[in-house]
PDB file of N, CA and C in Angstrom:
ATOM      1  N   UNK A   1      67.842-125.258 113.210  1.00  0.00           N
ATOM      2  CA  UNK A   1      67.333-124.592 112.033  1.00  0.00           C
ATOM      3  C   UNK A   1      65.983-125.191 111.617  1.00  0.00           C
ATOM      4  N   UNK A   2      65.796-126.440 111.821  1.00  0.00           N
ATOM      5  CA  UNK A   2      64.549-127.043 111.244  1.00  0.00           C
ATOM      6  C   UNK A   2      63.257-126.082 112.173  1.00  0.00           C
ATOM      7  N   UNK A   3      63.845-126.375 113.567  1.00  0.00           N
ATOM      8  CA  UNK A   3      62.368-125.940 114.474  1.00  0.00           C
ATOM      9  C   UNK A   3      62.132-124.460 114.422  1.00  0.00           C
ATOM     10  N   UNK A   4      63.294-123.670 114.341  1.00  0.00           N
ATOM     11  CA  UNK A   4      62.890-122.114 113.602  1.00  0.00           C
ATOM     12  C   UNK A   4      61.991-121.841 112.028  1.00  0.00           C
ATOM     13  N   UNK A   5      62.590-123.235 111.233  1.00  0.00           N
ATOM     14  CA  UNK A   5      61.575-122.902 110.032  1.00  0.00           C
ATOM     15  C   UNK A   5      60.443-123.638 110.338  1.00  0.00           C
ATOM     16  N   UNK A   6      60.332-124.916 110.820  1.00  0.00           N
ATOM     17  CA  UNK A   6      58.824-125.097 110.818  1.00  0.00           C
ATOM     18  C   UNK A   6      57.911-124.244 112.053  1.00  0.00           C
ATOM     19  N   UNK A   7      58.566-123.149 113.081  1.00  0.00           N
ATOM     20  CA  UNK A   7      57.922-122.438 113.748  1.00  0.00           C
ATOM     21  C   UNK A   7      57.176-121.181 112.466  1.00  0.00           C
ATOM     22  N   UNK A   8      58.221-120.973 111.465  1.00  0.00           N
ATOM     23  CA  UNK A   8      57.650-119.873 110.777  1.00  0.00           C
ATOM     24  C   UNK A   8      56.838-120.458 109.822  1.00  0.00           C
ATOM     25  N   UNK A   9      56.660-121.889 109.391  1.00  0.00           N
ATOM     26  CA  UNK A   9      55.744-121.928 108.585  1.00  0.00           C
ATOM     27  C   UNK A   9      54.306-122.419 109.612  1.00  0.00           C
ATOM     28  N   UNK A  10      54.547-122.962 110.577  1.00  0.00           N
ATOM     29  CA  UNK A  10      53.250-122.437 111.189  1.00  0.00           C
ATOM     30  C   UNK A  10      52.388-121.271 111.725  1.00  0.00           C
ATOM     31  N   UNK A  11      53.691-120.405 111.994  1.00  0.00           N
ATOM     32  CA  UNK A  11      53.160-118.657 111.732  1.00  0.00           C
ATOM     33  C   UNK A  11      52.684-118.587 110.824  1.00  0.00           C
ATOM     34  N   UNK A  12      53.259-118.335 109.543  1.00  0.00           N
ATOM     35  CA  UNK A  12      52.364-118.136 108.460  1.00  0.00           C
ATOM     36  C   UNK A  12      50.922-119.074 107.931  1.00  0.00           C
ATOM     37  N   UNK A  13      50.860-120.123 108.368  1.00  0.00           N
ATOM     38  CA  UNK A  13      49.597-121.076 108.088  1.00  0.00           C
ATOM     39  C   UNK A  13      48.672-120.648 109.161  1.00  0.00           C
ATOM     40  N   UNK A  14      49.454-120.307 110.330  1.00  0.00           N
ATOM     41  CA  UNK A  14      47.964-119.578 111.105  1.00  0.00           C
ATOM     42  C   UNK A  14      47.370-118.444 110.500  1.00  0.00           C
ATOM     43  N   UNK A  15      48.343-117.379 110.119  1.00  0.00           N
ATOM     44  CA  UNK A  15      47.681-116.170 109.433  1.00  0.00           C
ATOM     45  C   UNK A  15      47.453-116.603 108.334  1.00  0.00           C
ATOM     46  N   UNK A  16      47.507-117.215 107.662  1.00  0.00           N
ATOM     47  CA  UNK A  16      46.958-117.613 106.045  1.00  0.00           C
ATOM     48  C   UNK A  16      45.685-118.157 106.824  1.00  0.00           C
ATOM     49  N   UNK A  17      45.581-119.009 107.695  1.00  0.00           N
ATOM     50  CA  UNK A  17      43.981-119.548 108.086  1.00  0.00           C
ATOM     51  C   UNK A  17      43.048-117.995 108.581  1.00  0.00           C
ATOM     52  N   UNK A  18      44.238-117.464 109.422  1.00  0.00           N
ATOM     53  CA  UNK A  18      42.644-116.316 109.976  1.00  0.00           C
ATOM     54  C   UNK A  18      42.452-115.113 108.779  1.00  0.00           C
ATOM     55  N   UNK A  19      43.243-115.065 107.996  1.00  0.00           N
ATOM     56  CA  UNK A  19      42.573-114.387 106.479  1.00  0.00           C
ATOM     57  C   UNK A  19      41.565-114.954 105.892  1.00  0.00           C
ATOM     58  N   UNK A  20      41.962-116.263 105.546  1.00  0.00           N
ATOM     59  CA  UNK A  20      40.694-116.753 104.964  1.00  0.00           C
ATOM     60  C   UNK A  20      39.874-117.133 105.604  1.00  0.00           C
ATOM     61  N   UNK A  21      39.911-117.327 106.989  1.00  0.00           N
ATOM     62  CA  UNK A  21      38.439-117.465 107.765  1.00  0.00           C
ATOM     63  C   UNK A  21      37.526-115.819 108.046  1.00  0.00           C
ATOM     64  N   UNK A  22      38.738-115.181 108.567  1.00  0.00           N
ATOM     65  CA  UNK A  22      38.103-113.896 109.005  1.00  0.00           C
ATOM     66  C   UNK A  22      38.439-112.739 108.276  1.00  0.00           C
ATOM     67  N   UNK A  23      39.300-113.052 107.475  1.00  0.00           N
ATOM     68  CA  UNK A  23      39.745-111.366 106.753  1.00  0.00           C
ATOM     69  C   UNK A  23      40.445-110.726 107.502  1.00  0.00           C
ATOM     70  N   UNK A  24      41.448-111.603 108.562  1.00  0.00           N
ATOM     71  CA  UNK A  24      41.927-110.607 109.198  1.00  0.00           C
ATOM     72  C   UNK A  24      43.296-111.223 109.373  1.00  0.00           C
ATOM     73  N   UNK A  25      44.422-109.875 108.930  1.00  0.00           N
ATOM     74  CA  UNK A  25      45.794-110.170 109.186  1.00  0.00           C
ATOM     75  C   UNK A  25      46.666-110.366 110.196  1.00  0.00           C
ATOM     76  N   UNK A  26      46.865-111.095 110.917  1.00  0.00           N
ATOM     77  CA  UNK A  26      47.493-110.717 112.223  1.00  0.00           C
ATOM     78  C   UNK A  26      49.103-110.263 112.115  1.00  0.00           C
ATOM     79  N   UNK A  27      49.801-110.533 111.061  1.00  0.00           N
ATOM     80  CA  UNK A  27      50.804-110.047 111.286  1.00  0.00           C
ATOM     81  C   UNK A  27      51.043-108.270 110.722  1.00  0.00           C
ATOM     82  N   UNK A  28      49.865-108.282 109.508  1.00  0.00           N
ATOM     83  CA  UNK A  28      49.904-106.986 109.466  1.00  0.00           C
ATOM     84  C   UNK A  28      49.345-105.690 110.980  1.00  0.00           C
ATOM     85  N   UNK A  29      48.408-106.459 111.479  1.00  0.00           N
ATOM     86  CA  UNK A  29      47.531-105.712 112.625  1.00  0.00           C
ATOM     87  C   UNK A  29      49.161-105.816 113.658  1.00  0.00           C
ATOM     88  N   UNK A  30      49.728-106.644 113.773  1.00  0.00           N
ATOM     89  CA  UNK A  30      50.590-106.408 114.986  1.00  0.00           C
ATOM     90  C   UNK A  30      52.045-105.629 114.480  1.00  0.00           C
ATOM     91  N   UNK A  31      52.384-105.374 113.268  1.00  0.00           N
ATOM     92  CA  UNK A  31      53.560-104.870 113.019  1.00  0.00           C
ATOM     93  C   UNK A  31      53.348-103.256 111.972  1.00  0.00           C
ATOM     94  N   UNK A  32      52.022-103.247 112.370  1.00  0.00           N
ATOM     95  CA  UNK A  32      51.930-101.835 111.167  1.00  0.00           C
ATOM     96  C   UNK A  32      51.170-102.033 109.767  1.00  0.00           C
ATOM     97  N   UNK A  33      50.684-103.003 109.640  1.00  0.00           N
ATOM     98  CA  UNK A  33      50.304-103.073 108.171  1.00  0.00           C
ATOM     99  C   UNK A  33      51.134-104.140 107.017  1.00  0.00           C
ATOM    100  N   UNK A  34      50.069-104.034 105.853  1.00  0.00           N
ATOM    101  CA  UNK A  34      51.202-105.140 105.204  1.00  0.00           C
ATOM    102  C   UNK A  34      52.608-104.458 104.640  1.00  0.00           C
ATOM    103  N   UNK A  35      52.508-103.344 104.084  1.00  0.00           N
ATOM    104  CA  UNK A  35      53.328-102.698 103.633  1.00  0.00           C
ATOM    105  C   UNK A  35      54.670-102.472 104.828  1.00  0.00           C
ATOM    106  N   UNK A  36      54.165-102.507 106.025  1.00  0.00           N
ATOM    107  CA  UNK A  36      55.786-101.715 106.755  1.00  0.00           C
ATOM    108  C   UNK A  36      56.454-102.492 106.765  1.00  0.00           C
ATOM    109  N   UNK A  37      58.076-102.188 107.178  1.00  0.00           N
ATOM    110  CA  UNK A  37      59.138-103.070 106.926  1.00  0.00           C
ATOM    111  C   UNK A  37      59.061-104.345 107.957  1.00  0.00           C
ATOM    112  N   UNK A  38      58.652-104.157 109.077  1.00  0.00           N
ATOM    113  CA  UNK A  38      58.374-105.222 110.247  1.00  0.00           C
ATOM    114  C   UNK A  38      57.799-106.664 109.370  1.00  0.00           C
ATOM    115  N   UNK A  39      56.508-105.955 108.955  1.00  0.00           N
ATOM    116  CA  UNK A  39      55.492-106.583 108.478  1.00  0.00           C
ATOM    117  C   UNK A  39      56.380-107.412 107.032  1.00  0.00           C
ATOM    118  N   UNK A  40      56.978-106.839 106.080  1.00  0.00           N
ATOM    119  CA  UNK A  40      57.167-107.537 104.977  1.00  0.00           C
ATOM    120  C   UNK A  40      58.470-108.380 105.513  1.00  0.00           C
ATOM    121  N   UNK A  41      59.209-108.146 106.323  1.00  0.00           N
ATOM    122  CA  UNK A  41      60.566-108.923 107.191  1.00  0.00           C
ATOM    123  C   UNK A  41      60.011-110.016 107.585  1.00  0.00           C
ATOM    124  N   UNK A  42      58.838-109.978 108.476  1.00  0.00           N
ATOM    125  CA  UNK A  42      57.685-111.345 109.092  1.00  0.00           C
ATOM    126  C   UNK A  42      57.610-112.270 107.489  1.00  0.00           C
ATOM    127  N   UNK A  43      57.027-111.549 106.756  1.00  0.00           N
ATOM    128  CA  UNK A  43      56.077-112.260 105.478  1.00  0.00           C
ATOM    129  C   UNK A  43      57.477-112.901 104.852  1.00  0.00           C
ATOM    130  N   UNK A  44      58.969-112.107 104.671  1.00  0.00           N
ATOM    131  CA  UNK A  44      60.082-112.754 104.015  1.00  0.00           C
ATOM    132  C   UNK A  44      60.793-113.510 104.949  1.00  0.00           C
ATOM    133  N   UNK A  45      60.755-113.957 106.291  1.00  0.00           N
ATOM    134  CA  UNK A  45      61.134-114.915 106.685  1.00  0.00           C
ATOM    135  C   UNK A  45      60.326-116.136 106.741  1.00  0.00           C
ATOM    136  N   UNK A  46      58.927-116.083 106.791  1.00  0.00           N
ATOM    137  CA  UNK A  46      58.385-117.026 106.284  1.00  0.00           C
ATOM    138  C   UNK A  46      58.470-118.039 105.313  1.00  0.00           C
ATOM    139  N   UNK A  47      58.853-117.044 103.984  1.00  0.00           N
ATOM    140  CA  UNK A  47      58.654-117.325 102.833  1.00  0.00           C
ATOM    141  C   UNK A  47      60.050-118.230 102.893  1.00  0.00           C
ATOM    142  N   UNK A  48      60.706-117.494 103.863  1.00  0.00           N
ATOM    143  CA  UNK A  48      62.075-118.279 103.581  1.00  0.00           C
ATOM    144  C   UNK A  48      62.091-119.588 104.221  1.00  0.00           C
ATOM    145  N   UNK A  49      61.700-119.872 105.485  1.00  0.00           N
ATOM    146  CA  UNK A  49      61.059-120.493 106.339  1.00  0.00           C
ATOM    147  C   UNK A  49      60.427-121.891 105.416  1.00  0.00           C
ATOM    148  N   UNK A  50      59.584-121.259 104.784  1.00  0.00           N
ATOM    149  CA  UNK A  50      58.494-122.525 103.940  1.00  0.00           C
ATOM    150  C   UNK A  50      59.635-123.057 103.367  1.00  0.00           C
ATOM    151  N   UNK A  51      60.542-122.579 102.166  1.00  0.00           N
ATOM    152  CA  UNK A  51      61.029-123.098 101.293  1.00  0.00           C
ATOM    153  C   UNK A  51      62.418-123.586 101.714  1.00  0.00           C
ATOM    154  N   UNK A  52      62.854-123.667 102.681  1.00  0.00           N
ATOM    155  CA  UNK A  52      63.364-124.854 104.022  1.00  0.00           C
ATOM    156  C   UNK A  52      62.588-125.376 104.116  1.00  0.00           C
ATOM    157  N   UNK A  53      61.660-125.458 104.856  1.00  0.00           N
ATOM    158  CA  UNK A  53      60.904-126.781 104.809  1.00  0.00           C
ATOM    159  C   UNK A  53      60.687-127.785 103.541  1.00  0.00           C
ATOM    160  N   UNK A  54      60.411-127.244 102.441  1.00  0.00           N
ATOM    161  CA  UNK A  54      60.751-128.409 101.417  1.00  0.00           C
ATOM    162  C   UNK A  54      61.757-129.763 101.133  1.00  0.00           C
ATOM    163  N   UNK A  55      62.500-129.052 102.191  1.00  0.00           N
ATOM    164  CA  UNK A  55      64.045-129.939 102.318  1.00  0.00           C
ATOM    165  C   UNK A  55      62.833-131.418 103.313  1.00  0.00           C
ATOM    166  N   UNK A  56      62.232-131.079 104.052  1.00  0.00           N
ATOM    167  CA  UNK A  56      61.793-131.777 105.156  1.00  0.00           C
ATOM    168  C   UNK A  56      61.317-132.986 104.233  1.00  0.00           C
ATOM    169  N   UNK A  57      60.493-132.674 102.967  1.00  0.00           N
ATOM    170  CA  UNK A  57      59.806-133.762 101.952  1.00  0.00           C
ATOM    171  C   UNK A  57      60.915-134.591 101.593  1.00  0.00           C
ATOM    172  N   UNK A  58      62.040-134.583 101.677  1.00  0.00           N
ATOM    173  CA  UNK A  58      63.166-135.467 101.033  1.00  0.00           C
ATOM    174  C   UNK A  58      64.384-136.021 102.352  1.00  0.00           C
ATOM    175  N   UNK A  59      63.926-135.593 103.420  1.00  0.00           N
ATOM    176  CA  UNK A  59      64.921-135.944 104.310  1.00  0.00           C
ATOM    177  C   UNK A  59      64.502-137.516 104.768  1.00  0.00           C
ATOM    178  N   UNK A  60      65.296-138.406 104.931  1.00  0.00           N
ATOM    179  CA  UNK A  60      64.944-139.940 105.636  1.00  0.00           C
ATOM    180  C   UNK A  60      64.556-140.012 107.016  1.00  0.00           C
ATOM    181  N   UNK A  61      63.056-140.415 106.783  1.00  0.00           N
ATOM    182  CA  UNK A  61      62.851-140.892 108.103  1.00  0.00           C
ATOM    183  C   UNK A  61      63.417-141.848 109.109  1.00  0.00           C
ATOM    184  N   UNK A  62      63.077-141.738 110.450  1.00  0.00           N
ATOM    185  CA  UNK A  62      63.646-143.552 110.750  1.00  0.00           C
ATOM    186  C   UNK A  62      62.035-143.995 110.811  1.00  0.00           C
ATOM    187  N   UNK A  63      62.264-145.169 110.598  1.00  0.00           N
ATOM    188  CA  UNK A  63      60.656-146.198 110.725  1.00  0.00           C
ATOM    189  C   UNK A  63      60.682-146.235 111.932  1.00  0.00           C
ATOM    190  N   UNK A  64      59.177-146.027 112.815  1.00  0.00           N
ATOM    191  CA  UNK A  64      58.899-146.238 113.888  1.00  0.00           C
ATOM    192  C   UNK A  64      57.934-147.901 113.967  1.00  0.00           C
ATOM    193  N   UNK A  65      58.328-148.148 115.203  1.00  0.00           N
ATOM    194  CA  UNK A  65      58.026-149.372 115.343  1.00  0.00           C
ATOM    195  C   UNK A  65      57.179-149.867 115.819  1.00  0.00           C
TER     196      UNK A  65
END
């Protein structure tokens, strides 16, 4: 579960980077737009994705040596 959510929050940080570099959506351009269901399913697993990862800020590391 961890490497499925931090795969989707690096999906989404790539397309959050090429918006604000280029103005350009890639998940809308590959699934129909922002509006279609593909497209908002991508954007809500993300979202879900990120906020799993929050768990990651509180989990114990081991110290490397």
């Amino acid at each position: 579960m961890d490497t499925f959510a931090l795969l989707l929050v690096i999906v989404g940080a790539l397309n959050w980077g090429l918006i604000g570099l280029f103005q350009f959506d890639l998940v809308a351009t590959l699934f129909g737009g922002q509006s279609s269901i593909l497209s908002r399913i991508v954007y809500s697993l993300v979202g879900l994705g990120g906020a799993y990862a929050i768990t990651f800020l509180f989990k114990d590391r081991e110290k490397v040596r």
